[in-house]
PDB file of N, CA and C in Angstrom:
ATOM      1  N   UNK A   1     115.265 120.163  58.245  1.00  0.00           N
ATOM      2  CA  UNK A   1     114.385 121.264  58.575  1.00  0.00           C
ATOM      3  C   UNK A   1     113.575 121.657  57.350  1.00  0.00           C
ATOM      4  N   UNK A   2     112.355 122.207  57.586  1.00  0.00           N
ATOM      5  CA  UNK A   2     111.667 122.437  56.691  1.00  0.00           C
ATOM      6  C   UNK A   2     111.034 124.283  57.278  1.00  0.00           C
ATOM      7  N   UNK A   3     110.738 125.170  56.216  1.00  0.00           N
ATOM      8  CA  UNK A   3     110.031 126.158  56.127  1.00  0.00           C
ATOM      9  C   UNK A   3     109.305 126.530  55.080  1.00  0.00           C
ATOM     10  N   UNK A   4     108.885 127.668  55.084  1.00  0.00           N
ATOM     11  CA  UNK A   4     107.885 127.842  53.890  1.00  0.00           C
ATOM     12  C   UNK A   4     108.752 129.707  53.517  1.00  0.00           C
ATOM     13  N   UNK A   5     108.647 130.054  52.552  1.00  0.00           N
ATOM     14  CA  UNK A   5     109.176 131.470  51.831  1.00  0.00           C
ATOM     15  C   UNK A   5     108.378 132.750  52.376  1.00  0.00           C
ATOM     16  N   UNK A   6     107.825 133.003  53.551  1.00  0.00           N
ATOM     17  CA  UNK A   6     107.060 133.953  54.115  1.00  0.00           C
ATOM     18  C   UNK A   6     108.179 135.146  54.572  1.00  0.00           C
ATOM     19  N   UNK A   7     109.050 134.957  55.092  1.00  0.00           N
ATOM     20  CA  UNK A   7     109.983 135.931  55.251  1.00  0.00           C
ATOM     21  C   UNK A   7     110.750 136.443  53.813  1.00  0.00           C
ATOM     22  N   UNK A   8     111.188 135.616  52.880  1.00  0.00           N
ATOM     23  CA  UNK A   8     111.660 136.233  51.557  1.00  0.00           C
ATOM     24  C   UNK A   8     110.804 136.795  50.645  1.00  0.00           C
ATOM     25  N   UNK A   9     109.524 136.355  50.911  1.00  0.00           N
ATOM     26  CA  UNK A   9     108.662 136.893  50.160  1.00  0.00           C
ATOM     27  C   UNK A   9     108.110 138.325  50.517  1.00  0.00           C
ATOM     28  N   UNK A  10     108.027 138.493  52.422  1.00  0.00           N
ATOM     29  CA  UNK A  10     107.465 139.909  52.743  1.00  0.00           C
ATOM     30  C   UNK A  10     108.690 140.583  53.072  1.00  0.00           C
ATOM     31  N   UNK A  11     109.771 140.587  53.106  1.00  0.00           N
ATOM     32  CA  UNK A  11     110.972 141.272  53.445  1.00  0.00           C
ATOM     33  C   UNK A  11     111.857 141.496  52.242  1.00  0.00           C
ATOM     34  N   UNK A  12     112.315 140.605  51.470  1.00  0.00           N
ATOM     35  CA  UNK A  12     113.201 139.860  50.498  1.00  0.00           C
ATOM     36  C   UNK A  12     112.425 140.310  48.913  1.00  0.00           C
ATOM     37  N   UNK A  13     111.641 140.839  48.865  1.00  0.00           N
ATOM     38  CA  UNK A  13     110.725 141.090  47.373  1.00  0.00           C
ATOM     39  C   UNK A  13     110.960 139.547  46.671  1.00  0.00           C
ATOM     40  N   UNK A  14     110.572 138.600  47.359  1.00  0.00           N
ATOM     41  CA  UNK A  14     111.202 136.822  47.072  1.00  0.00           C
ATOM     42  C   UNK A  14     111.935 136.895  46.203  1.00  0.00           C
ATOM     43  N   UNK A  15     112.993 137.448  46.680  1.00  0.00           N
ATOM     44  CA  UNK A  15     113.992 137.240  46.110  1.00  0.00           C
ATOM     45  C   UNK A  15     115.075 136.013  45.869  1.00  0.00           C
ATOM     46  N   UNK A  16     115.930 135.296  44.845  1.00  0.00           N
ATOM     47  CA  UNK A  16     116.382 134.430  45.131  1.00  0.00           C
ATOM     48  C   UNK A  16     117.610 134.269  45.280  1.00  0.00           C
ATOM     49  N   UNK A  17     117.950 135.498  45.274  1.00  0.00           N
ATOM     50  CA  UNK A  17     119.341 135.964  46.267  1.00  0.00           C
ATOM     51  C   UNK A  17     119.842 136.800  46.834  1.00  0.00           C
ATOM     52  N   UNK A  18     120.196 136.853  48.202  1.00  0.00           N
ATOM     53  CA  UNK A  18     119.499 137.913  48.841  1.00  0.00           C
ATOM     54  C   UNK A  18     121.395 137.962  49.656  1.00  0.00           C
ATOM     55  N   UNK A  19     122.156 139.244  50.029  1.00  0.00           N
ATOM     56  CA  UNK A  19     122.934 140.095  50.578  1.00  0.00           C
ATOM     57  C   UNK A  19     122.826 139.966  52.042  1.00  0.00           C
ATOM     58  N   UNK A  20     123.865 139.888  52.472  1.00  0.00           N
ATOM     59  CA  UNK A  20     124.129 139.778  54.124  1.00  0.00           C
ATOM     60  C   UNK A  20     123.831 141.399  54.485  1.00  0.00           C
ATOM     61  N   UNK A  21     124.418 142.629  53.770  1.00  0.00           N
ATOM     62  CA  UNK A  21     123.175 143.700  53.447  1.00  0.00           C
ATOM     63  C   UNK A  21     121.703 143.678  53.756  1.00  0.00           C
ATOM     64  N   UNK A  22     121.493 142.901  52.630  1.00  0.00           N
ATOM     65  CA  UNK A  22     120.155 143.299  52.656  1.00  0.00           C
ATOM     66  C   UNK A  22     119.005 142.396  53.853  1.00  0.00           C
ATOM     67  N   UNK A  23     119.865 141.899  54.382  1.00  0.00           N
ATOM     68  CA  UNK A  23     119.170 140.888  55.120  1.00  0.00           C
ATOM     69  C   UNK A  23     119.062 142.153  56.653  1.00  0.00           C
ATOM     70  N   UNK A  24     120.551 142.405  57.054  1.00  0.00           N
ATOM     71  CA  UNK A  24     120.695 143.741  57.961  1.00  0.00           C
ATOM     72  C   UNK A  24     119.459 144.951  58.001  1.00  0.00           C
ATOM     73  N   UNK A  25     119.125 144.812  57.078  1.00  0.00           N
ATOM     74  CA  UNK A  25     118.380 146.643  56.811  1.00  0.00           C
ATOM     75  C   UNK A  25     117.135 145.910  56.711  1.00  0.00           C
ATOM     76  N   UNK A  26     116.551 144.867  56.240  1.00  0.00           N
ATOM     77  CA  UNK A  26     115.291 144.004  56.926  1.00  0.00           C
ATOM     78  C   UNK A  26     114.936 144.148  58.555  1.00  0.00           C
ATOM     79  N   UNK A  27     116.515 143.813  58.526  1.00  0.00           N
ATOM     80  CA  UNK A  27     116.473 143.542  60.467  1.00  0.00           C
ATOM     81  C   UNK A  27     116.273 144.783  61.107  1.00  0.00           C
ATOM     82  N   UNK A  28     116.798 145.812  60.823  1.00  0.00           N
ATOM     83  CA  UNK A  28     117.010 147.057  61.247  1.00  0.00           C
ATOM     84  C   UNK A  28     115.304 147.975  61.010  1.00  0.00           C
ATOM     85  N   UNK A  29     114.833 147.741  59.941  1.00  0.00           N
ATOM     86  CA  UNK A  29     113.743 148.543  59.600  1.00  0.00           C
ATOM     87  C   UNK A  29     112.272 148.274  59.887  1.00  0.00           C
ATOM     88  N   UNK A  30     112.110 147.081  60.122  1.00  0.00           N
ATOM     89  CA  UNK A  30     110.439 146.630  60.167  1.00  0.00           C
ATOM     90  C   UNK A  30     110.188 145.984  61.242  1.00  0.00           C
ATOM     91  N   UNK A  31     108.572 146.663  61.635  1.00  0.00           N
ATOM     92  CA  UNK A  31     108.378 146.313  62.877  1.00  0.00           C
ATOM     93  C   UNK A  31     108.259 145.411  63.470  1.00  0.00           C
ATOM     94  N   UNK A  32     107.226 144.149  63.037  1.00  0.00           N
ATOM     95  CA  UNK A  32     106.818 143.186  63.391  1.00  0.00           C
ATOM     96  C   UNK A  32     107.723 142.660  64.595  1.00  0.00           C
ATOM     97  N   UNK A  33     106.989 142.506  65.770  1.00  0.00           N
ATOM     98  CA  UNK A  33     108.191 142.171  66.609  1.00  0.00           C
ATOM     99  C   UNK A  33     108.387 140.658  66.657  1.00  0.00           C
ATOM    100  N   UNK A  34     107.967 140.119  66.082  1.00  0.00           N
ATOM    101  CA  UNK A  34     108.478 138.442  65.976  1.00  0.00           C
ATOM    102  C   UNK A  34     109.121 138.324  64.630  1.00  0.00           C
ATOM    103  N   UNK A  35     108.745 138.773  63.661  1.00  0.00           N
ATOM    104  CA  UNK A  35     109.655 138.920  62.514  1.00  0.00           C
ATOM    105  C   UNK A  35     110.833 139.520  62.549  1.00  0.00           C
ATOM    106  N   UNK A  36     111.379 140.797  63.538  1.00  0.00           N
ATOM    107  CA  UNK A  36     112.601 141.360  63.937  1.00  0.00           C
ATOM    108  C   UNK A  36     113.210 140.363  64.361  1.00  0.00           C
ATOM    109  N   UNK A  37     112.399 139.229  65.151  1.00  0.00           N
ATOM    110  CA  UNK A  37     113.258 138.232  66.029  1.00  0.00           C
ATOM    111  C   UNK A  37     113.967 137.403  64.931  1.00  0.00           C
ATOM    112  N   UNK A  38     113.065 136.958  64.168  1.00  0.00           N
ATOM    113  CA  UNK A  38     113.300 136.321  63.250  1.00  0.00           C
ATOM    114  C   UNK A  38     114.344 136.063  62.380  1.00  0.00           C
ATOM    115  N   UNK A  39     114.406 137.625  61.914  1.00  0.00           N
ATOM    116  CA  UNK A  39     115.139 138.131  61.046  1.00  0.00           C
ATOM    117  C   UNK A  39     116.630 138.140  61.510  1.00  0.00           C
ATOM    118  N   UNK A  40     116.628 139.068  62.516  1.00  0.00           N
ATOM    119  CA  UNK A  40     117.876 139.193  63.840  1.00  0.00           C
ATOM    120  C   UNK A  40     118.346 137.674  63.599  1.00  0.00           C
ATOM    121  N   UNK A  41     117.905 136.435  64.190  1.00  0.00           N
ATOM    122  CA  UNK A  41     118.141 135.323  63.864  1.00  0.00           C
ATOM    123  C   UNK A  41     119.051 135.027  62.886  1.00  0.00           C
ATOM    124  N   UNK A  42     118.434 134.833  61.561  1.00  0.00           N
ATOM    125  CA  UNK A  42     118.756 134.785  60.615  1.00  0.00           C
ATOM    126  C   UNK A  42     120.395 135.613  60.094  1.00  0.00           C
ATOM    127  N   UNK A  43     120.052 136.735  60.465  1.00  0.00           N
ATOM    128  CA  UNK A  43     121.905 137.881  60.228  1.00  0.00           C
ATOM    129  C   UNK A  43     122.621 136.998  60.864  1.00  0.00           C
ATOM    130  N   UNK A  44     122.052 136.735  62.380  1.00  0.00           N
ATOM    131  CA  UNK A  44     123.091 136.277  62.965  1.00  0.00           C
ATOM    132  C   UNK A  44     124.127 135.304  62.694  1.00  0.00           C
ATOM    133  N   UNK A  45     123.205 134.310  62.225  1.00  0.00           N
ATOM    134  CA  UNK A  45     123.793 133.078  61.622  1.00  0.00           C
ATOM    135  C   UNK A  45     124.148 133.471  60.583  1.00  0.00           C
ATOM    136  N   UNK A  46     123.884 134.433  59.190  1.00  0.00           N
ATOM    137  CA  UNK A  46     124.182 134.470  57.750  1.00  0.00           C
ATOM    138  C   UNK A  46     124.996 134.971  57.598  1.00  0.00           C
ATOM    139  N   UNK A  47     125.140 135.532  58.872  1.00  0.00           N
ATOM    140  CA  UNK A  47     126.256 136.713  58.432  1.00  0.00           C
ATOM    141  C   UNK A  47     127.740 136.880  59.817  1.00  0.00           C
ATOM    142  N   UNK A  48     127.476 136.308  60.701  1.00  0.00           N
ATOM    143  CA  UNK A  48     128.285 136.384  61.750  1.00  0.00           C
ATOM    144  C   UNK A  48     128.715 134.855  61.727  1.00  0.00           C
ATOM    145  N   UNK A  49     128.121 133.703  62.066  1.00  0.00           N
ATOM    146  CA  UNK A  49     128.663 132.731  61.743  1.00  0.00           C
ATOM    147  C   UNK A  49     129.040 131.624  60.543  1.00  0.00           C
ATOM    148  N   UNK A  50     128.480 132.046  59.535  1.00  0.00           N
ATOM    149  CA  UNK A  50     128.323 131.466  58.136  1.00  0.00           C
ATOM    150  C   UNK A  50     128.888 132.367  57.133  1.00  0.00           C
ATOM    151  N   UNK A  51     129.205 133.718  57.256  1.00  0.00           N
ATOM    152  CA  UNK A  51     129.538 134.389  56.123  1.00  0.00           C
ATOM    153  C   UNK A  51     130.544 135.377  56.126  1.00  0.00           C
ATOM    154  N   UNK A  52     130.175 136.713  56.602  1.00  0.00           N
ATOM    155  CA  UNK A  52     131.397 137.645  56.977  1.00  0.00           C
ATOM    156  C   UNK A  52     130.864 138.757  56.291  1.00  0.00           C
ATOM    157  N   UNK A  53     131.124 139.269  55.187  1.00  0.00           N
ATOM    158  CA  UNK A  53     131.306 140.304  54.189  1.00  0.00           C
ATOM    159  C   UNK A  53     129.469 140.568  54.253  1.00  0.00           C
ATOM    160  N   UNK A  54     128.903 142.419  53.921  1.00  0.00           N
ATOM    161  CA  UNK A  54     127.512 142.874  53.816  1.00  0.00           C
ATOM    162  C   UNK A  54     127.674 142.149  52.280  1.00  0.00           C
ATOM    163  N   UNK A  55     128.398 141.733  51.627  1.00  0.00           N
ATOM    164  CA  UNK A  55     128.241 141.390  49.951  1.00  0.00           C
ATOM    165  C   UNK A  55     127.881 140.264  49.948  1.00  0.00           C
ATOM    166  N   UNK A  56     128.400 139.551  51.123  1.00  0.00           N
ATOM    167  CA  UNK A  56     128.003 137.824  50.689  1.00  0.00           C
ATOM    168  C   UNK A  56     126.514 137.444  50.577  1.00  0.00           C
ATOM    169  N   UNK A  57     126.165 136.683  49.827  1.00  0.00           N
ATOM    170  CA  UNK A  57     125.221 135.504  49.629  1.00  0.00           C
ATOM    171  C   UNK A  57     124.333 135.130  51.110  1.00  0.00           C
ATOM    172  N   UNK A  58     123.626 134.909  51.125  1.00  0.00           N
ATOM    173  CA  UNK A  58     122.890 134.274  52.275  1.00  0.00           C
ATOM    174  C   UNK A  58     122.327 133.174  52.322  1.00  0.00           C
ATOM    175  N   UNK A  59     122.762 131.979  52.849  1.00  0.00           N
ATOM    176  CA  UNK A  59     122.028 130.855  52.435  1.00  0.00           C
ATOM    177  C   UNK A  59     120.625 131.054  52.800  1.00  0.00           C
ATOM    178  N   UNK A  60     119.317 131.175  51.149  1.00  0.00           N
ATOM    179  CA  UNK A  60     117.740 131.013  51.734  1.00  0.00           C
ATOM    180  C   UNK A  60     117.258 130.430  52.912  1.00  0.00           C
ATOM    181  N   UNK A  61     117.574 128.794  52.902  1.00  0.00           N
ATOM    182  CA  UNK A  61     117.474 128.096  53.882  1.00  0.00           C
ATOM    183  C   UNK A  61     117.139 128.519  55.021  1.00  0.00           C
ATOM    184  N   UNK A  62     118.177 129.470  55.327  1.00  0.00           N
ATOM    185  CA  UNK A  62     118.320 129.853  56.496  1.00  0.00           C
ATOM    186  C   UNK A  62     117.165 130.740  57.136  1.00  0.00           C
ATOM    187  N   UNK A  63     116.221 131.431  56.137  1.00  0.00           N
ATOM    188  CA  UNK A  63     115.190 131.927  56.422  1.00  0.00           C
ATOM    189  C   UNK A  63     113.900 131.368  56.020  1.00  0.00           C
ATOM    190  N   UNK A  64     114.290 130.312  55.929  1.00  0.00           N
ATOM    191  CA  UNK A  64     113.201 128.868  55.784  1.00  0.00           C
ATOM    192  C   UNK A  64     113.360 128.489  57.189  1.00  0.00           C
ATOM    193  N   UNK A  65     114.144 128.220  57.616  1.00  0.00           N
ATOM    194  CA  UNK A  65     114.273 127.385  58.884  1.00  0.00           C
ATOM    195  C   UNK A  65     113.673 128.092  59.904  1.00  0.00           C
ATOM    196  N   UNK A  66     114.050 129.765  60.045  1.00  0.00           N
ATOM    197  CA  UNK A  66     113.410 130.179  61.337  1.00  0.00           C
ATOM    198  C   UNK A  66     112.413 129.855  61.751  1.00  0.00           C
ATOM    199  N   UNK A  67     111.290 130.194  60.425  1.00  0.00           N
ATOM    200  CA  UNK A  67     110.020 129.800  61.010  1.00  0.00           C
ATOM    201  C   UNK A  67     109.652 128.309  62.067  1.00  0.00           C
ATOM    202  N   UNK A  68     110.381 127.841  62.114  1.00  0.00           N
ATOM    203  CA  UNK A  68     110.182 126.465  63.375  1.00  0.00           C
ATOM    204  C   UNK A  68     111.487 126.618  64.058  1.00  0.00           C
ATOM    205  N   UNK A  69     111.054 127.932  64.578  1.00  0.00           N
ATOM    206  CA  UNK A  69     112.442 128.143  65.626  1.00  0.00           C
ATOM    207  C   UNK A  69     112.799 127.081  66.923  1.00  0.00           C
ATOM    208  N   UNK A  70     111.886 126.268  67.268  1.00  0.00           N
ATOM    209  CA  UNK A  70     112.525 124.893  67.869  1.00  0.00           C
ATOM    210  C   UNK A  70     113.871 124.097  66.657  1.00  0.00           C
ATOM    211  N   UNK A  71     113.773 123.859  65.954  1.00  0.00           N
ATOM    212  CA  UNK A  71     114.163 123.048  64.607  1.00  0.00           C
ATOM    213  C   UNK A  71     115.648 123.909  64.524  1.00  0.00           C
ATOM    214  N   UNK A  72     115.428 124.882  64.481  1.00  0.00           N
ATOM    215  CA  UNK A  72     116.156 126.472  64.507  1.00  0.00           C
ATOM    216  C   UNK A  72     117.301 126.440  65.026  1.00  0.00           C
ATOM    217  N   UNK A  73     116.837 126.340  66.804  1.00  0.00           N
ATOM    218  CA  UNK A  73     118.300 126.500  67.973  1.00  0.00           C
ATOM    219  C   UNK A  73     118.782 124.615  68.251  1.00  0.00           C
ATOM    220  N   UNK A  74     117.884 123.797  67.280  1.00  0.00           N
ATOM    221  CA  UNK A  74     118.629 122.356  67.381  1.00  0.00           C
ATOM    222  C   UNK A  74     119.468 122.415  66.174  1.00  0.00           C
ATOM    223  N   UNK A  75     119.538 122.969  65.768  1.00  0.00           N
ATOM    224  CA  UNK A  75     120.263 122.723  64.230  1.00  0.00           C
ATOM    225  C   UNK A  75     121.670 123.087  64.551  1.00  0.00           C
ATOM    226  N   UNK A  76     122.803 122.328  64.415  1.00  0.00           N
ATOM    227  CA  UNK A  76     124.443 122.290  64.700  1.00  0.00           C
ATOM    228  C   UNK A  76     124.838 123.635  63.663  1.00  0.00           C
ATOM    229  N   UNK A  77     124.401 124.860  63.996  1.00  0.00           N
ATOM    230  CA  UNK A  77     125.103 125.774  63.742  1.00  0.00           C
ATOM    231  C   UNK A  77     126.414 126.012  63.087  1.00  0.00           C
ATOM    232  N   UNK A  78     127.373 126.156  64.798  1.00  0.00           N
ATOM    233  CA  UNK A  78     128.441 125.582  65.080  1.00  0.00           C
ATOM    234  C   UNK A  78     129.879 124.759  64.169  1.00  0.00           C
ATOM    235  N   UNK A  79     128.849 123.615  63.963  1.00  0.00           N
ATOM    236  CA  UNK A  79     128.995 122.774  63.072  1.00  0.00           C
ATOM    237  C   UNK A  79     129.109 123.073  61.813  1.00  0.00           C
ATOM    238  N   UNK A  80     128.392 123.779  61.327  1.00  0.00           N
ATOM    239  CA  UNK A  80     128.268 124.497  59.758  1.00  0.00           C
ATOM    240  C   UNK A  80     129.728 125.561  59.615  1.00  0.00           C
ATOM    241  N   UNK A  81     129.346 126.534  60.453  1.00  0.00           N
ATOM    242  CA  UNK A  81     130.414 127.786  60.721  1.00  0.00           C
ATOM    243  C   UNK A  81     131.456 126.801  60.543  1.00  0.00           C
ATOM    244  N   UNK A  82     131.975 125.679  61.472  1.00  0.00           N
ATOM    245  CA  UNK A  82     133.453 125.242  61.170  1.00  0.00           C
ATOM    246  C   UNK A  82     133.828 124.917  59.823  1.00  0.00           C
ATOM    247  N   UNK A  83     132.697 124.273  59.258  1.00  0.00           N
ATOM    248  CA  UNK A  83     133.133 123.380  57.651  1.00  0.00           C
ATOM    249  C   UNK A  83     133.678 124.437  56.901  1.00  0.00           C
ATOM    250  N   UNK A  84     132.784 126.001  56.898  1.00  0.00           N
ATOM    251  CA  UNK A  84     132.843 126.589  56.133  1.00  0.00           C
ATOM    252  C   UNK A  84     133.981 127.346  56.479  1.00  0.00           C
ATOM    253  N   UNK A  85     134.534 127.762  57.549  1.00  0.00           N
ATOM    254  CA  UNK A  85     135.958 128.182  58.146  1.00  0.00           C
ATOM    255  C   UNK A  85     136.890 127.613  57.572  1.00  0.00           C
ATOM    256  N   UNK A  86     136.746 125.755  57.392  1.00  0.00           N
ATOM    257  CA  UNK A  86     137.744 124.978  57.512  1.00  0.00           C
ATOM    258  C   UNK A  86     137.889 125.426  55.247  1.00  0.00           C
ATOM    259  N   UNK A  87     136.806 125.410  54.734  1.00  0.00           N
ATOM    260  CA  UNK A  87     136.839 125.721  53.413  1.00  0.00           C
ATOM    261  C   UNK A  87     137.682 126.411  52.862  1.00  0.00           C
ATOM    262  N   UNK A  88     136.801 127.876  53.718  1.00  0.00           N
ATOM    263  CA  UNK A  88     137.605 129.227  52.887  1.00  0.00           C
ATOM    264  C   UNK A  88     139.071 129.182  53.666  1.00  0.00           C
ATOM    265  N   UNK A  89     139.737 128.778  54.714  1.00  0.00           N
ATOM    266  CA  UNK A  89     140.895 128.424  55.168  1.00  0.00           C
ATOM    267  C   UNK A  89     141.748 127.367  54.017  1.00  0.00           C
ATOM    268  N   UNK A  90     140.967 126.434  53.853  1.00  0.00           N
ATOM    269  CA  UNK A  90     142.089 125.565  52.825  1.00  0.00           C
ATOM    270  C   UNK A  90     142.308 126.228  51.269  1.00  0.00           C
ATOM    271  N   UNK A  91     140.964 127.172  50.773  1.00  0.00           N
ATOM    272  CA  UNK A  91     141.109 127.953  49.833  1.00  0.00           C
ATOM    273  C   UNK A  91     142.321 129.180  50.025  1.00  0.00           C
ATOM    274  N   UNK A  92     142.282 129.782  51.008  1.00  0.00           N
ATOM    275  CA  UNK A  92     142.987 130.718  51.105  1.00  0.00           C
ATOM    276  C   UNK A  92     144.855 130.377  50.955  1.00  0.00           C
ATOM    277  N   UNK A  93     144.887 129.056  51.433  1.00  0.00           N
ATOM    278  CA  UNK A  93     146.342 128.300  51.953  1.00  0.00           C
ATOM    279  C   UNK A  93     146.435 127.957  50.319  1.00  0.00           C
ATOM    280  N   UNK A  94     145.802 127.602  49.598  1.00  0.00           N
ATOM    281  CA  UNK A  94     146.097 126.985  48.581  1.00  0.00           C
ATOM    282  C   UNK A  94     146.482 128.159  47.668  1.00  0.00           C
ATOM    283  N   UNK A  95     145.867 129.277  47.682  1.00  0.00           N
ATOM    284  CA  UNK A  95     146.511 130.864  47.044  1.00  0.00           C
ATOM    285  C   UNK A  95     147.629 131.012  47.274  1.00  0.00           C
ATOM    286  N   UNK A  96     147.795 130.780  48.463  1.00  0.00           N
ATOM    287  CA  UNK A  96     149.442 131.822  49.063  1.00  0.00           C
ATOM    288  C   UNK A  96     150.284 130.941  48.759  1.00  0.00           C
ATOM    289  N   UNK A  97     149.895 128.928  48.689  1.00  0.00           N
ATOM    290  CA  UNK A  97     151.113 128.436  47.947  1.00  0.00           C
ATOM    291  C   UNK A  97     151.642 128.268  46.730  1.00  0.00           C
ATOM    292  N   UNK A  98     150.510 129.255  45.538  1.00  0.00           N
ATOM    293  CA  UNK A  98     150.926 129.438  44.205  1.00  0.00           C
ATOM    294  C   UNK A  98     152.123 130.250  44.063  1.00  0.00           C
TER     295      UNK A  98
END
């Protein structure tokens, strides 16, 4: 997938790292009604299936990609969410057996 920095740049102060926070209060505050979509998008995945915590990290990408929201709802989601489940799961197992 490919995008261009139009959402980090008018939402994000292009920022180059940007809060599952701050991505929320983007979503929540500005009008544009295709950019709400957008954005909404974006939490969804950054933060409900890819992340968890308002502190975490947001993969950019991810607000690269919307913009070709065909590209967008083909992209194995899903797929991502598990790796990263299966991650912080083997991280977590590997704590509790110290």
């Amino acid at each position: 997938m490919s995008g261009n920095r139009r959402l980090v740049e008018k939402y994000m102060n292009d920022s180059k790292i940007i809060r599952s926070g701050e991505l929320k209060a983007a979503f929540l505050n500005y009008g544009d009604i295709e950019d709400v979509w957008k954005l909404g998008l974006c939490y969804l995945v950054g933060s409900l299936l890819l992340a968890g915590e308002s502190t975490k990290k947001i993969d950019l990408d991810i607000l690269f990609y919307v913009e070709n929201e065909e590209q967008f709802f083909q992209f194995s989601w899903g797929h991502e969410s598990f790796h990263k489940t299966m991650a912080g799961l083997k991280k977590d197992i590997h704590y509790y057996r110290k």
